[in-house]
N, C-alpha and C. Protein backbone atom coordinates (compact mmCIF):
# COMPACT_ATOMS: atom_id res chain seq x y z
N UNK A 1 -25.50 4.14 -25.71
CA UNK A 1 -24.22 3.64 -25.29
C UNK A 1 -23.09 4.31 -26.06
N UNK A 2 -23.08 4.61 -26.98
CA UNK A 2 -21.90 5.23 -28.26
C UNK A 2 -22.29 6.99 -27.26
N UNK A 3 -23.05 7.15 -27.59
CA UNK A 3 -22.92 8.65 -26.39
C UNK A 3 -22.20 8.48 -25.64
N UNK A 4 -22.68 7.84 -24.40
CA UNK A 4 -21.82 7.68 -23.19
C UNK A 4 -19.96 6.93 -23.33
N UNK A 5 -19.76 6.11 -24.68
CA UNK A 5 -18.80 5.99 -24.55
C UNK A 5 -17.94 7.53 -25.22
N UNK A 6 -18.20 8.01 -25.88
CA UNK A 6 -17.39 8.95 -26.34
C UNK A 6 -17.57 10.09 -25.43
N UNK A 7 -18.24 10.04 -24.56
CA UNK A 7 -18.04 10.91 -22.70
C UNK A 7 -17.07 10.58 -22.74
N UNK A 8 -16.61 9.27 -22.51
CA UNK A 8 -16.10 8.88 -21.66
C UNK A 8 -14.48 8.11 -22.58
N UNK A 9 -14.48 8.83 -23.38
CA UNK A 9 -12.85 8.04 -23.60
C UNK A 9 -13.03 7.64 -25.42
N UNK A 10 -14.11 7.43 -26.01
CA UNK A 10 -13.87 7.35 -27.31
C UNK A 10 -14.30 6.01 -27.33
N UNK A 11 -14.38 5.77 -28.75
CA UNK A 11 -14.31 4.28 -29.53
C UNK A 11 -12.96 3.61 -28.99
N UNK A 12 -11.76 3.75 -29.11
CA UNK A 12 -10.52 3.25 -28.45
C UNK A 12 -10.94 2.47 -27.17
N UNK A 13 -11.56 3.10 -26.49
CA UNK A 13 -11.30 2.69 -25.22
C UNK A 13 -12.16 1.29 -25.05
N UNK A 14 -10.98 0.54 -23.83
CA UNK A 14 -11.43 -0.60 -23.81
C UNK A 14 -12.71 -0.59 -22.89
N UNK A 15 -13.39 -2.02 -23.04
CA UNK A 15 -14.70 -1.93 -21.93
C UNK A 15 -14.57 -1.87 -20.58
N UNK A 16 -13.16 -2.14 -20.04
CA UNK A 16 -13.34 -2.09 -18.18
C UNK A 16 -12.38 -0.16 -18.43
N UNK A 17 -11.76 -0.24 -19.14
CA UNK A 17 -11.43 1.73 -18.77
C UNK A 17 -12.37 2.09 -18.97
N UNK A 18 -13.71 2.01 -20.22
CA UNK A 18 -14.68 2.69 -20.06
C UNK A 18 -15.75 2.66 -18.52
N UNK A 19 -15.60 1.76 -18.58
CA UNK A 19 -16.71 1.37 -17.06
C UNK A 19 -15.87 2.03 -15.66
N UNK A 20 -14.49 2.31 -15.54
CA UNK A 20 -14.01 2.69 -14.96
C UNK A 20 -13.72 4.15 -14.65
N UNK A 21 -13.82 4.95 -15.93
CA UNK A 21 -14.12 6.28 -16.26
C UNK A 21 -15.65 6.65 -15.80
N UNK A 22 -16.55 6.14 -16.20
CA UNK A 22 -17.86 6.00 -16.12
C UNK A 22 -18.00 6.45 -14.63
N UNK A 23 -18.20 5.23 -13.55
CA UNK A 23 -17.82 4.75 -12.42
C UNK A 23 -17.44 6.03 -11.35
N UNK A 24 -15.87 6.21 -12.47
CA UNK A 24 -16.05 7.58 -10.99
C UNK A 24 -15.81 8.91 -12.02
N UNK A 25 -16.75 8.80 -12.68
CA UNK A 25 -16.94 10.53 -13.07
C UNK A 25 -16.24 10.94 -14.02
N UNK A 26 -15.22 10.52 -14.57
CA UNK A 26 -14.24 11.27 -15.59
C UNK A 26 -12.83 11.02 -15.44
N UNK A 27 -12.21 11.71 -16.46
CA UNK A 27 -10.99 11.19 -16.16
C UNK A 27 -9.79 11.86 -14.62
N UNK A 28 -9.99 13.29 -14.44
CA UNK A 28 -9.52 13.51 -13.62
C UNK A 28 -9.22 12.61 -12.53
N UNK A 29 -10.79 11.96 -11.93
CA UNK A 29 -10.23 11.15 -10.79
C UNK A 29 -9.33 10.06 -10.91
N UNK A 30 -9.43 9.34 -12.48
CA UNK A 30 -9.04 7.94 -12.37
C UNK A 30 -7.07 8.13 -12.79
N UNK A 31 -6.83 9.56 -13.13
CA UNK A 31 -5.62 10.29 -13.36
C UNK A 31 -5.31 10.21 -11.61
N UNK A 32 -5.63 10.62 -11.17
CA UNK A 32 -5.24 10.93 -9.86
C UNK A 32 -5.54 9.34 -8.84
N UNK A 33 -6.39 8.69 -8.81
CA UNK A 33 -5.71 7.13 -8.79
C UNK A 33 -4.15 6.66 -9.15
N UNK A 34 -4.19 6.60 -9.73
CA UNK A 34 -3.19 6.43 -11.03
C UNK A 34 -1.82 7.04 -10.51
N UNK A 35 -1.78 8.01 -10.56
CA UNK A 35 -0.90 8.92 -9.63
C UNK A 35 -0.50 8.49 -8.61
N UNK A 36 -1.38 8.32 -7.52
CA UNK A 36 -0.93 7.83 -6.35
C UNK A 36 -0.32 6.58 -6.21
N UNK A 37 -0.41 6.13 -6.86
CA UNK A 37 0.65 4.63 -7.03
C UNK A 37 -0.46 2.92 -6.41
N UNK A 38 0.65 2.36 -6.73
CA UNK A 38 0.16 1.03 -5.65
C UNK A 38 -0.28 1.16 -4.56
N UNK A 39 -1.18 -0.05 -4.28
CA UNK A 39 -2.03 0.63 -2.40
C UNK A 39 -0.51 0.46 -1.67
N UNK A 40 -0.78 1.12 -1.14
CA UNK A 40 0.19 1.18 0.36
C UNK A 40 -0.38 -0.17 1.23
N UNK A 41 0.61 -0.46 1.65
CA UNK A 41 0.49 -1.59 3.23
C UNK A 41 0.82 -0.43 4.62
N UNK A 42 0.11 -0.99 5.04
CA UNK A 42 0.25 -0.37 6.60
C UNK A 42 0.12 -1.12 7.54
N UNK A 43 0.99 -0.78 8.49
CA UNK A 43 1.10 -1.13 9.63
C UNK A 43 -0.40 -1.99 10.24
N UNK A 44 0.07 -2.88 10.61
CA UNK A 44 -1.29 -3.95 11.53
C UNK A 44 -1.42 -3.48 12.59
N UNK A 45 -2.16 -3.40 13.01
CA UNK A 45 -2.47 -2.93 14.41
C UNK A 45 -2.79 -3.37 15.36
N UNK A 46 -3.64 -4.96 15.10
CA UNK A 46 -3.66 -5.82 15.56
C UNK A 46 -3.06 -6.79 16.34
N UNK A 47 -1.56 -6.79 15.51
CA UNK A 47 -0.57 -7.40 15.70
C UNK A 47 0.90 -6.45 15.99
N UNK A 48 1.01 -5.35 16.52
CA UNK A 48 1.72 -4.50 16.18
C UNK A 48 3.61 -5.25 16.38
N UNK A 49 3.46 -6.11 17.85
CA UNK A 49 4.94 -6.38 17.78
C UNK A 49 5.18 -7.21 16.30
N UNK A 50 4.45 -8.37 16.04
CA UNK A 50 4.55 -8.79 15.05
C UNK A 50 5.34 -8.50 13.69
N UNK A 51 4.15 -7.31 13.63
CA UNK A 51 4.88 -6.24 12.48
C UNK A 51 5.79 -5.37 12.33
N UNK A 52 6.00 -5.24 13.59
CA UNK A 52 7.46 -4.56 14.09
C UNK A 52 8.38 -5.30 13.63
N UNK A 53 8.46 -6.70 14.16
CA UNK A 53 9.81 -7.78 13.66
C UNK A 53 9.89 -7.62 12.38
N UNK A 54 8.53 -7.92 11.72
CA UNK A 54 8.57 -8.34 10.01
C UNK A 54 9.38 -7.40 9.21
N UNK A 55 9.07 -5.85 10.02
CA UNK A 55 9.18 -4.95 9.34
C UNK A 55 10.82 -4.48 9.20
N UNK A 56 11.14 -4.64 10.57
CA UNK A 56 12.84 -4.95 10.60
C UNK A 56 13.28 -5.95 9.99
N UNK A 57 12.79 -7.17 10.17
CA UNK A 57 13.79 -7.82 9.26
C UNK A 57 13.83 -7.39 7.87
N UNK A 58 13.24 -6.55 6.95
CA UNK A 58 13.33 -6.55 5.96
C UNK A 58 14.94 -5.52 6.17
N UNK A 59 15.60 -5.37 7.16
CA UNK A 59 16.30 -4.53 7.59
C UNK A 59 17.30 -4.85 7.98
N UNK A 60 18.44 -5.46 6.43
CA UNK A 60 19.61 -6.43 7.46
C UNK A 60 20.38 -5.48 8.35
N UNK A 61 20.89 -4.30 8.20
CA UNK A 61 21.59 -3.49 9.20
C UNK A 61 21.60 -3.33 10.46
N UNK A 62 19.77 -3.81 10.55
CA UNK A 62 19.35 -3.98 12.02
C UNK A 62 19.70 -4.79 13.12
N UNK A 63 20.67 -4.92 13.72
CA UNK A 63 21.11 -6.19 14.01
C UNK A 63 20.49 -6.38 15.82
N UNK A 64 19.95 -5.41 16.25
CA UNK A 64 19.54 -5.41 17.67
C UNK A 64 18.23 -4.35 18.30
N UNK A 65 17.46 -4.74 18.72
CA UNK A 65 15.93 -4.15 19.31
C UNK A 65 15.60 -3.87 20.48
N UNK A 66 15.99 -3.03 21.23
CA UNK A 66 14.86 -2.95 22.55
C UNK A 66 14.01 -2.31 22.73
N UNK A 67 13.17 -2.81 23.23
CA UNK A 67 11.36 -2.05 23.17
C UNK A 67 11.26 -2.25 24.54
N UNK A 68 10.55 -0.85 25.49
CA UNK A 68 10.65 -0.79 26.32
C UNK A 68 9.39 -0.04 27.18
N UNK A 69 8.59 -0.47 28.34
CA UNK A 69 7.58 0.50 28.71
C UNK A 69 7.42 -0.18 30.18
N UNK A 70 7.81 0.87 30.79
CA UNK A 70 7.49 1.00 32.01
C UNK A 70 8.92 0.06 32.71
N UNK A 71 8.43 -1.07 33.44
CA UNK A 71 9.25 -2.09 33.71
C UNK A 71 9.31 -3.00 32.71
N UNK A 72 8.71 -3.31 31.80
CA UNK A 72 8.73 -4.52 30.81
C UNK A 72 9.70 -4.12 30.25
N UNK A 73 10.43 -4.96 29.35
CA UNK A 73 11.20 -4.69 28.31
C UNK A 73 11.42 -6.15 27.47
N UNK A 74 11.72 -5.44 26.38
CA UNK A 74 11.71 -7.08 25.22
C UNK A 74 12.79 -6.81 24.49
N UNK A 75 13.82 -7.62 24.36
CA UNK A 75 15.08 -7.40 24.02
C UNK A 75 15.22 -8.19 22.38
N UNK A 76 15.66 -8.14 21.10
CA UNK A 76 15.54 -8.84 19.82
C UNK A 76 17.08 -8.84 19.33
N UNK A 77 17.64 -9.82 19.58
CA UNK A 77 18.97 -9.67 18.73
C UNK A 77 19.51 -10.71 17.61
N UNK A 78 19.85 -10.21 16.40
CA UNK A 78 19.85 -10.83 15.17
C UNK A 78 21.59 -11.15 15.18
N UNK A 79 21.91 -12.70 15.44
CA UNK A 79 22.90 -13.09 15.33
C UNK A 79 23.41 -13.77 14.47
N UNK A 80 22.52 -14.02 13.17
CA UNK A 80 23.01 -14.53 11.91
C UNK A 80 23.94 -13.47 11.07
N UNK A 81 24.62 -12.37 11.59
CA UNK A 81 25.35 -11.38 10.76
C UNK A 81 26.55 -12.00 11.83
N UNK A 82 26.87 -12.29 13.01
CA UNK A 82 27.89 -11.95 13.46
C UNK A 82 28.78 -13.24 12.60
C-alpha cells in the first residue's frame, strides 16, 4: 500500500484523492476532470417545450416567444415587465 500510495500522490495525499488517482490512472486524467469544470446541464429532451420556458425565464429581457411548425403555433408572452 505505501508503494502504491507514493504512485500515486505521496504520504500527503488524502485517502479519497488517493483512490481517485488510483481509479483512473494518474494524475493527468483527474487534471483534466478538473479542468473541465462542473457537469454541465443539458437540455431535456424529454420535455423539450418545458425546458424551453425554464430556460427563458432565466431570461428577463425575454419578454415574448413564438414557436412555430407547420400550422401549429404556440405563442408565450411575459407581462410581468410591462
Amino acid at each position: 500500500m505505501t508503494e502504491l500510495r507514493a504512485t500515486f500522490g505521496g504520504p500527503g495525499v488524502s485517502d479519497e484523492e488517493f483512490l481517485l488517482r488510483y481509479i483512473m490512472k494518474g494524475e493527468t486524467e483527474v487534471e483534466a476532470m478538473r479542468a473541465a469544470g462542473a457537469p454541465r446541464q443539458y437540455f431535456n429532451a424529454s420535455l423539450p417545450l418545458l425546458t424551453l420556458l425554464q430556460e427563458l425565464g432565466k431570461h428577463k429581457a425575454v419578454r415574448y416567444i413564438n414557436v412555430q411548425r407547420s400550422r401549429d403555433r404556440l405563442s408565450v408572452e411575459n407581462r410581468s415587465l410591462n
